[in-house]
Protein backbone atom coordinates (compact mmCIF):
# COMPACT_ATOMS: atom_id res chain seq x y z
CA UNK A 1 -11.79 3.41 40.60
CA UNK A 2 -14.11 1.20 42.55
CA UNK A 3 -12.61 -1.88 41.50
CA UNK A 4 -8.81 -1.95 41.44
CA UNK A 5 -8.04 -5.14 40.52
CA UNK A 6 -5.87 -5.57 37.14
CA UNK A 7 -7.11 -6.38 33.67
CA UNK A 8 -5.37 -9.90 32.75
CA UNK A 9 -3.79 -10.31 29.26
CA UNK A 10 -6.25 -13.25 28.54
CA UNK A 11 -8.97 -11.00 28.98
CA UNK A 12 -7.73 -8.34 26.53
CA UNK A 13 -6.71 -11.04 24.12
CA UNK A 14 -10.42 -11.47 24.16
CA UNK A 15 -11.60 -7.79 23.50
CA UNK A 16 -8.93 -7.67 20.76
CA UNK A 17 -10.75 -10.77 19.20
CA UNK A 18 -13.79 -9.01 19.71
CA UNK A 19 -12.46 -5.83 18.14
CA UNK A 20 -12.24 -7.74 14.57
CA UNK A 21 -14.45 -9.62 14.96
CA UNK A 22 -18.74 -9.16 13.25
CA UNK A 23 -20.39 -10.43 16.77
CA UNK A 24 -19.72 -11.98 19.60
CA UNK A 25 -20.23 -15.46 18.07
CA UNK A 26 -17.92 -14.91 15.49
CA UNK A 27 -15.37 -13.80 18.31
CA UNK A 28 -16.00 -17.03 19.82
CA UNK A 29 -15.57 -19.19 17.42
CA UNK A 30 -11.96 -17.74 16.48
CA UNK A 31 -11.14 -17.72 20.20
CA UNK A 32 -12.34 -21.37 20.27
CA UNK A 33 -14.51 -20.75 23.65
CA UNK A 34 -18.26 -20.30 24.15
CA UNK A 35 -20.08 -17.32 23.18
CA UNK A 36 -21.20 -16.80 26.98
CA UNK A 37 -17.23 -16.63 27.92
CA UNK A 38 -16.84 -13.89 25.89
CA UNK A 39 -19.78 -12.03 26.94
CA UNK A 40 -19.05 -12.63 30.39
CA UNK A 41 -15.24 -11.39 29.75
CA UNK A 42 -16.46 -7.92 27.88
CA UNK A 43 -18.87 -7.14 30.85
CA UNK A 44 -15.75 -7.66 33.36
CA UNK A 45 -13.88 -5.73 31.37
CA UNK A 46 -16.95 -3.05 31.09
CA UNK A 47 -16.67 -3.30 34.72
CA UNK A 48 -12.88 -2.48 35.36
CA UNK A 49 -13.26 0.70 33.19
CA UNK A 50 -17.01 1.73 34.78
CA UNK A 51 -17.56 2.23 31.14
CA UNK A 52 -19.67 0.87 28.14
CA UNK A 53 -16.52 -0.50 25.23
CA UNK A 54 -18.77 -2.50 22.90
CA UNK A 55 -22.06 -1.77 21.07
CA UNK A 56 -23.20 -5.12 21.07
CA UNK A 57 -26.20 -4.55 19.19
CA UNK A 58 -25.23 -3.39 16.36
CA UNK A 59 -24.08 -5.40 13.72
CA UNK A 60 -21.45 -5.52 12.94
CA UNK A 61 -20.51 -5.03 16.64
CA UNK A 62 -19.27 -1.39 17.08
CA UNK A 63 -16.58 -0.24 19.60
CA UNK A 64 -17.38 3.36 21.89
CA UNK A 65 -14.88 5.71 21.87
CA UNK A 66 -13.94 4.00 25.77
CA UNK A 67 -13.39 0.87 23.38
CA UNK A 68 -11.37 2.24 20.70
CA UNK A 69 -8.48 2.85 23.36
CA UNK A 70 -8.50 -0.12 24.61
CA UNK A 71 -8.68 -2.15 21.50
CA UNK A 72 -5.39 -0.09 20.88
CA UNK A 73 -3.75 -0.81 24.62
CA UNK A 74 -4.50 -4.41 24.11
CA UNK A 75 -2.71 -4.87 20.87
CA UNK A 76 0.22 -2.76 22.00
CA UNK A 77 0.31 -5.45 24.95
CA UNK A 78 -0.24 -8.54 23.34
CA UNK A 79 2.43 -7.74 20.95
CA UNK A 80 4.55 -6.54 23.32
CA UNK A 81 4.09 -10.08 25.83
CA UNK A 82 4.56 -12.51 22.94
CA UNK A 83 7.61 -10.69 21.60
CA UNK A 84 8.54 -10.84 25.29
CA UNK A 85 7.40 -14.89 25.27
CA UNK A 86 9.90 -15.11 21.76
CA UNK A 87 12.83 -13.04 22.92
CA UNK A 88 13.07 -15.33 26.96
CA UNK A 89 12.54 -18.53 24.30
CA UNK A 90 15.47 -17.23 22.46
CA UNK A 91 17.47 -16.80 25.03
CA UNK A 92 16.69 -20.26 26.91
CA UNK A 93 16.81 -22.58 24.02
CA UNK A 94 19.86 -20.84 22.00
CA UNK A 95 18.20 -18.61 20.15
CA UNK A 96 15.54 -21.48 18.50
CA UNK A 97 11.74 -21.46 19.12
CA UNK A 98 8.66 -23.57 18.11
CA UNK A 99 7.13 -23.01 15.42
CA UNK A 100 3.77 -24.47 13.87
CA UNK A 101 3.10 -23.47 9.93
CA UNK A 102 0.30 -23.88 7.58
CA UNK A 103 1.14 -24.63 4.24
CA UNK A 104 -1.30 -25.11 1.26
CA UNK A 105 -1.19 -28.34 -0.32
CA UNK A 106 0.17 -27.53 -3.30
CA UNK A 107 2.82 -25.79 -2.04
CA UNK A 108 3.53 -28.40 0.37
CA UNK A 109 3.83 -31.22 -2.89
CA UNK A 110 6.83 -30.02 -3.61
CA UNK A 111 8.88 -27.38 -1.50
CA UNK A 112 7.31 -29.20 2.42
CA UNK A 113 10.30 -31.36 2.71
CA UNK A 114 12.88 -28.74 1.46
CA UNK A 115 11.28 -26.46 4.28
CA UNK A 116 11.65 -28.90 6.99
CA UNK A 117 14.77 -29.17 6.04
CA UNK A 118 15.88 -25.83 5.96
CA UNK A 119 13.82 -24.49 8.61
CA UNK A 120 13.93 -27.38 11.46
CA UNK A 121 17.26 -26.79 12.89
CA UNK A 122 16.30 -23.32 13.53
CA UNK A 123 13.42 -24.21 15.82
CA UNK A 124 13.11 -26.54 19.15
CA UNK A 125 9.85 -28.02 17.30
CA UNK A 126 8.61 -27.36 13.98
CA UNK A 127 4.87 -28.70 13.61
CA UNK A 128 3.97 -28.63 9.49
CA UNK A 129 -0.20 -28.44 8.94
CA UNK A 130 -1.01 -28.61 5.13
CA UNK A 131 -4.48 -28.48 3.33
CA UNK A 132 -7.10 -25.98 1.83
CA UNK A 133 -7.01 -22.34 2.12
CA UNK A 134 -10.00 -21.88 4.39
CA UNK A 135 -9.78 -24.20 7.33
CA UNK A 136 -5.68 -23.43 7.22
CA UNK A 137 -6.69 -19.53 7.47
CA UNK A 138 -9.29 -20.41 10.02
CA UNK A 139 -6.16 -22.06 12.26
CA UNK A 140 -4.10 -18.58 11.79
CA UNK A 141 -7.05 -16.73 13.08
CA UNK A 142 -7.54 -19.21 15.82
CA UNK A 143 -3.84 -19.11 16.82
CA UNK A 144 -3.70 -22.89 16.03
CA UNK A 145 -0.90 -21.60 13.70
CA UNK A 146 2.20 -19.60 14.10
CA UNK A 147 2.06 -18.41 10.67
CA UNK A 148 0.58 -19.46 7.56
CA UNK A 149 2.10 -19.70 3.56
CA UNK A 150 -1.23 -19.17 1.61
CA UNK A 151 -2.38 -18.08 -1.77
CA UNK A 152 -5.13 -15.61 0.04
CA UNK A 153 -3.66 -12.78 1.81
CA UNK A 154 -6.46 -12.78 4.12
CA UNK A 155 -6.57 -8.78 3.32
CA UNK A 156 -10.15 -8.39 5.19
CA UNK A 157 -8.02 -8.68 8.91
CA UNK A 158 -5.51 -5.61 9.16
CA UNK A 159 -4.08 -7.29 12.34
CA UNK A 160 -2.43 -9.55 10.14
CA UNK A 161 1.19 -9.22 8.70
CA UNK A 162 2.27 -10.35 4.99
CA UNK A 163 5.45 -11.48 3.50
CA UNK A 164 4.75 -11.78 -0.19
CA UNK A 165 6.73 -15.23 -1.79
CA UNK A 166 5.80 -15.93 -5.24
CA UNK A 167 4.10 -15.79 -8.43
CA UNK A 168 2.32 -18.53 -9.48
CA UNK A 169 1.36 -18.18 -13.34
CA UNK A 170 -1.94 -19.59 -14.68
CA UNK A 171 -1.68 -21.37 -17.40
CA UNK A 172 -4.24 -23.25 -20.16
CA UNK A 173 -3.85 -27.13 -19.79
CA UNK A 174 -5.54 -28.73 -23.39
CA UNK A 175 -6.15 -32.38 -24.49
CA UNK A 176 -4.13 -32.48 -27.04
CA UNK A 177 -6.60 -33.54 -29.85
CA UNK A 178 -8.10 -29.93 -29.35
CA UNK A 179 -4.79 -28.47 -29.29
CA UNK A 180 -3.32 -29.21 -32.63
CA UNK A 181 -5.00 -26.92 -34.43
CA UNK A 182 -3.37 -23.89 -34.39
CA UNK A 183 -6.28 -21.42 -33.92
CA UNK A 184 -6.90 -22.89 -30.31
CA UNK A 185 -7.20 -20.21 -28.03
CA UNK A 186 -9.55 -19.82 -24.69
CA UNK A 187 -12.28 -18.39 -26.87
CA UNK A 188 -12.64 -20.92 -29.40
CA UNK A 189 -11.85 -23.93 -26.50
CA UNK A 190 -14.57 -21.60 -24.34
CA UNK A 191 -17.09 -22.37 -27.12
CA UNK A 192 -16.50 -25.88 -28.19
CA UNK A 193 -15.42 -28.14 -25.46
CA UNK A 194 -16.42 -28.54 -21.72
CA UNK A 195 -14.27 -27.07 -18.88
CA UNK A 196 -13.02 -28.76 -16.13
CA UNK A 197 -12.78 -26.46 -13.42
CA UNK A 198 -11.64 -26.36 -9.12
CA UNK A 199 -14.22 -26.34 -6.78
CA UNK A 200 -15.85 -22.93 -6.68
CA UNK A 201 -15.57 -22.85 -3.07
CA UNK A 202 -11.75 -22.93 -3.26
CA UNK A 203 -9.41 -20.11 -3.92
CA UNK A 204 -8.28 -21.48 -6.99
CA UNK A 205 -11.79 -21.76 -8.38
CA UNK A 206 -12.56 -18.68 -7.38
CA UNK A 207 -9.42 -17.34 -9.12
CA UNK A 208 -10.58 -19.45 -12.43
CA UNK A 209 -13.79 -17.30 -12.62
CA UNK A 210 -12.20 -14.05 -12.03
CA UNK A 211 -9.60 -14.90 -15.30
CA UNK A 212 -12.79 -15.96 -17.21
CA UNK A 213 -14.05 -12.24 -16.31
CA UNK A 214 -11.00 -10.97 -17.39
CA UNK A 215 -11.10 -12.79 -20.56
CA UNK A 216 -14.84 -12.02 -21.06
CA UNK A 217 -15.42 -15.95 -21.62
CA UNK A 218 -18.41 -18.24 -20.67
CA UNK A 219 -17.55 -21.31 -19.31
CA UNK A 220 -19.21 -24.64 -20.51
CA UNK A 221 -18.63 -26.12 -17.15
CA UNK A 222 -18.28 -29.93 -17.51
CA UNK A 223 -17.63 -30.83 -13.61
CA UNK A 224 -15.77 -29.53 -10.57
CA UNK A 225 -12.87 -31.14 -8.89
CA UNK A 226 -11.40 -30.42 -5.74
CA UNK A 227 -7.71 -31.63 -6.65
CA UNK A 228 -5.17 -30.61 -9.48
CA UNK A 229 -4.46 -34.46 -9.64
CA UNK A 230 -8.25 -35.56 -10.35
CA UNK A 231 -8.56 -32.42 -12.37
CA UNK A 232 -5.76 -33.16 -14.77
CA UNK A 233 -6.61 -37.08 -15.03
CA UNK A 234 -10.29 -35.76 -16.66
CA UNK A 235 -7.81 -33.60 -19.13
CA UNK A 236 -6.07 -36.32 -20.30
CA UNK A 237 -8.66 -38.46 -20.59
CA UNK A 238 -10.29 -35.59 -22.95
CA UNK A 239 -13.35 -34.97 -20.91
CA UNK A 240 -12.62 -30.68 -21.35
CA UNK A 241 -9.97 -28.12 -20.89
CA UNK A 242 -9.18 -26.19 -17.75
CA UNK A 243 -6.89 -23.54 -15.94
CA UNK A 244 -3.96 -24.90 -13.58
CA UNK A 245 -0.65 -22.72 -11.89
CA UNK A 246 2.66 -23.78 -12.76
CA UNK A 247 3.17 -24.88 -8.93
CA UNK A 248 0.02 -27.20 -9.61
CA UNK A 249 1.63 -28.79 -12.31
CA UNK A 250 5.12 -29.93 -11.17
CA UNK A 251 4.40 -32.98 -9.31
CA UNK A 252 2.35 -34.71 -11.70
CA UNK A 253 4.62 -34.96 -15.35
CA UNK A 254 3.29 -38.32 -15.93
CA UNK A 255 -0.42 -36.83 -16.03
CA UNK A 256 0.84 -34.16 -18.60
CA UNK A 257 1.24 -37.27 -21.03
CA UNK A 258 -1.57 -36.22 -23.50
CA UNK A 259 -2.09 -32.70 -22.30
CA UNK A 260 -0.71 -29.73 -23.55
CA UNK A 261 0.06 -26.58 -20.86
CA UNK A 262 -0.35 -23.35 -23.16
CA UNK A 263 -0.23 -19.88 -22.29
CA UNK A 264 -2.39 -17.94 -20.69
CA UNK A 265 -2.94 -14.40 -21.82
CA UNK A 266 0.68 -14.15 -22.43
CA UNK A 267 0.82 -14.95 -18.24
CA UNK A 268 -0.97 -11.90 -17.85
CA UNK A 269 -2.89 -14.14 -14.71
CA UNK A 270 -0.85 -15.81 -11.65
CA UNK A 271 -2.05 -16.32 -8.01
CA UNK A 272 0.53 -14.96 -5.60
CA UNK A 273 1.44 -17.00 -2.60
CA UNK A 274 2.20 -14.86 0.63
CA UNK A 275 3.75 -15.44 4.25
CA UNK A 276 0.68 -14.19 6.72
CA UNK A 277 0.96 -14.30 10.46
CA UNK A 278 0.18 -11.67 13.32
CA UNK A 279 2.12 -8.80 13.62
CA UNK A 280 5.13 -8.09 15.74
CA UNK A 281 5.08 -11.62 17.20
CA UNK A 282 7.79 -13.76 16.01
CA UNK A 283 10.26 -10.84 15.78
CA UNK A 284 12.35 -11.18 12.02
CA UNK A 285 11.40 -15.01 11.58
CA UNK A 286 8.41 -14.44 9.59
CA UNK A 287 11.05 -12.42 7.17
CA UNK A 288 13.78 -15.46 7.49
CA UNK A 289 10.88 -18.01 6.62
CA UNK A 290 9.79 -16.03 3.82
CA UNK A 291 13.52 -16.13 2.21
CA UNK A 292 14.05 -19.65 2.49
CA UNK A 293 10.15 -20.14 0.58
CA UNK A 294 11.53 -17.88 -2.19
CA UNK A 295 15.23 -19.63 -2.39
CA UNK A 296 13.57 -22.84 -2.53
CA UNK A 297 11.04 -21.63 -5.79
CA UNK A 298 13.39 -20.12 -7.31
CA UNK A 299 16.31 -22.65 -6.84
CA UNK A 300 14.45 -25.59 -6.87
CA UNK A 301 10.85 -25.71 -8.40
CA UNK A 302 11.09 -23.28 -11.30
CA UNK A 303 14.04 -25.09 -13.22
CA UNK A 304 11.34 -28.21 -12.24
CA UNK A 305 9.00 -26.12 -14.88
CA UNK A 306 10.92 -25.59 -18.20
CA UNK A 307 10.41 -29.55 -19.14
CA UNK A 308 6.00 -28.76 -19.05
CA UNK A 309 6.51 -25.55 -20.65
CA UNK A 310 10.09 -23.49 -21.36
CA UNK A 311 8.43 -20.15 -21.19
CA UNK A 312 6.85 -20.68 -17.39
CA UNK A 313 10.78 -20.10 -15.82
CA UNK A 314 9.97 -16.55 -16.95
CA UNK A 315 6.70 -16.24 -15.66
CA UNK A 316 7.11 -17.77 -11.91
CA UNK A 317 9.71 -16.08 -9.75
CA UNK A 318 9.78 -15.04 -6.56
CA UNK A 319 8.60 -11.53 -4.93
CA UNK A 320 9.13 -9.33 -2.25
CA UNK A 321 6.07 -7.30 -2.97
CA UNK A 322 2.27 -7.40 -4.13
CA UNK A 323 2.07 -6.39 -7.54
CA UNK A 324 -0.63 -3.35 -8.31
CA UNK A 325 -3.84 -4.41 -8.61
């Protein structure tokens, strides 16, 4: 080759970006660089091999053959240099590592200080992020985060491994004027009172239309809230019905005063919280985390559920797979 100088990891960790990723922008943005760096790192790169490796035209952007084996090289390498990074930690700081999680918020309301606890004397510095499901999954794909506990597996990126926790079951929470009549079901609430629904834009919103599929209901959609607090405050205070999880429910027993939690569909519906964080990095901790999630559910915040409702115990447990779709 004309050019013998070697390809630097920081460069490939910038094709592999590029690899997933729709455009160059979008590559970017995960990255957290300009749009020109990456260019400007591909053409290098294009350079080194005396080879075209991305179709940047197309859209989305399209790898040649030349590209395809790289984009394999450079996650074999990457994988292989932060299990490196992990294993000289281990070995340095007696066998503990830093770690920074994501954690959804309600997750976090009740099992975040059980998995400090649990999980901090494993690690030389454990950083704890909470919040929504997109700008937490945005952090993963940046690398601001280690490894995420989510309730969306983030399927659409293969690069990504997933440590499935819990289920979560859905459930019907029900002023309970409208619930002492015995033929209230989701139909006849569906028809007659207002629904007070999560934001659309957030996974559990989008999870609340998908059951409404399922059950083949119309929603008389009375307002959209962006918390399970707010949301069950405008239950209790009768302004409509709406769905909820178990998990959701737990920290709040003095806004169930009022409200009654019925079943959904038998439990037929449940989100399913899962462990997601790159592959092959962090050697068997993503497995160890995963454990001490389901431990804590099942230890601590399902027994937490049989005061709101004695049948959820049997619907939430904790998993080691995805069920079927």
């Amino acid at each position: 080759m004309k050019n013998n100088k070697n390809i630097e990891i920081s460069a490939l960790r910038v094709f592999a970006a590029v690899a997933e990723a729709e455009s160059l922008t979008q590559a970017a943005e995960r990255l957290g660089i300009t749009q020109s760096a990456v260019s400007q790192t591909i053409k290098q790169l294009e350079l080194h091999a005396e080879t075209q490796l991305v179709v940047t035209r197309s859209r989305p952007i399209k790898l040649t053959p030349s590209g395809q084996v790289l984009k394999g090289y450079a996650e074999s390498i990457i994988n292989d240099t932060q299990r490196m990074l992990v294993d000289m930690r281990k070995v340095t700081k007696g066998g503990s590592l830093p770690l920074s999680v994501g954690m959804i918020d309600s997750f976090c309301d009740v099992a975040g200080l059980q998995f400090m606890q649990k999980v901090k004397p494993f690690t030389s510095k454990l950083a704890l992020r909470t919040g929504l499901v997109s700008p937490l999954t945005q952090a993963l794909l940046n690398r601001d985060l280690d490894m995420l506990i989510t309730s969306d597996p983030i399927d659409e990126h293969p690069e990504l491994q997933r440590y499935p926790i819990l289920r979560d079951p859905f459930v019907m929470i029900v002023p309970e004027q409208f619930s002492q009549s015995g033929k209230v079901g989701c139909e006849w609430l569906a028809d007659n009172v207002p629904f007070v629904r999560y934001n659309r834009q957030s996974r559990l919103g989008a999870l609340s239309d998908l059951i409404a599929r399922r059950l083949n209901i119309e929603l008389n959609i009375n307002c959209e809230l962006d918390s399970t607090q707010t949301l069950l405050r405008f239950v209790q205070s009768a302004q409509g019905w709406g769905f909820a999880t178990g998990l959701c429910l737990v920290p709040y027993p003095e806004l169930l005063q009022g409200v009654t939690v019925m079943q959904l569909a038998k439990g037929a519906n449940a989100r399913h919280l899962t462990l997601v964080c790159r592959k092959d990095e962090l050697g068997d901790w993503p497995e160890q985390i995963a454990n001490i999630c389901r431990s804590i559910y099942t230890e601590e915040i399902v027994p937490e559920m049989a005061p709101i409702a004695p049948w959820l115990s049997q619907q939430a447990y904790s998993i080691t797979q995805m069920p079927a779709i």
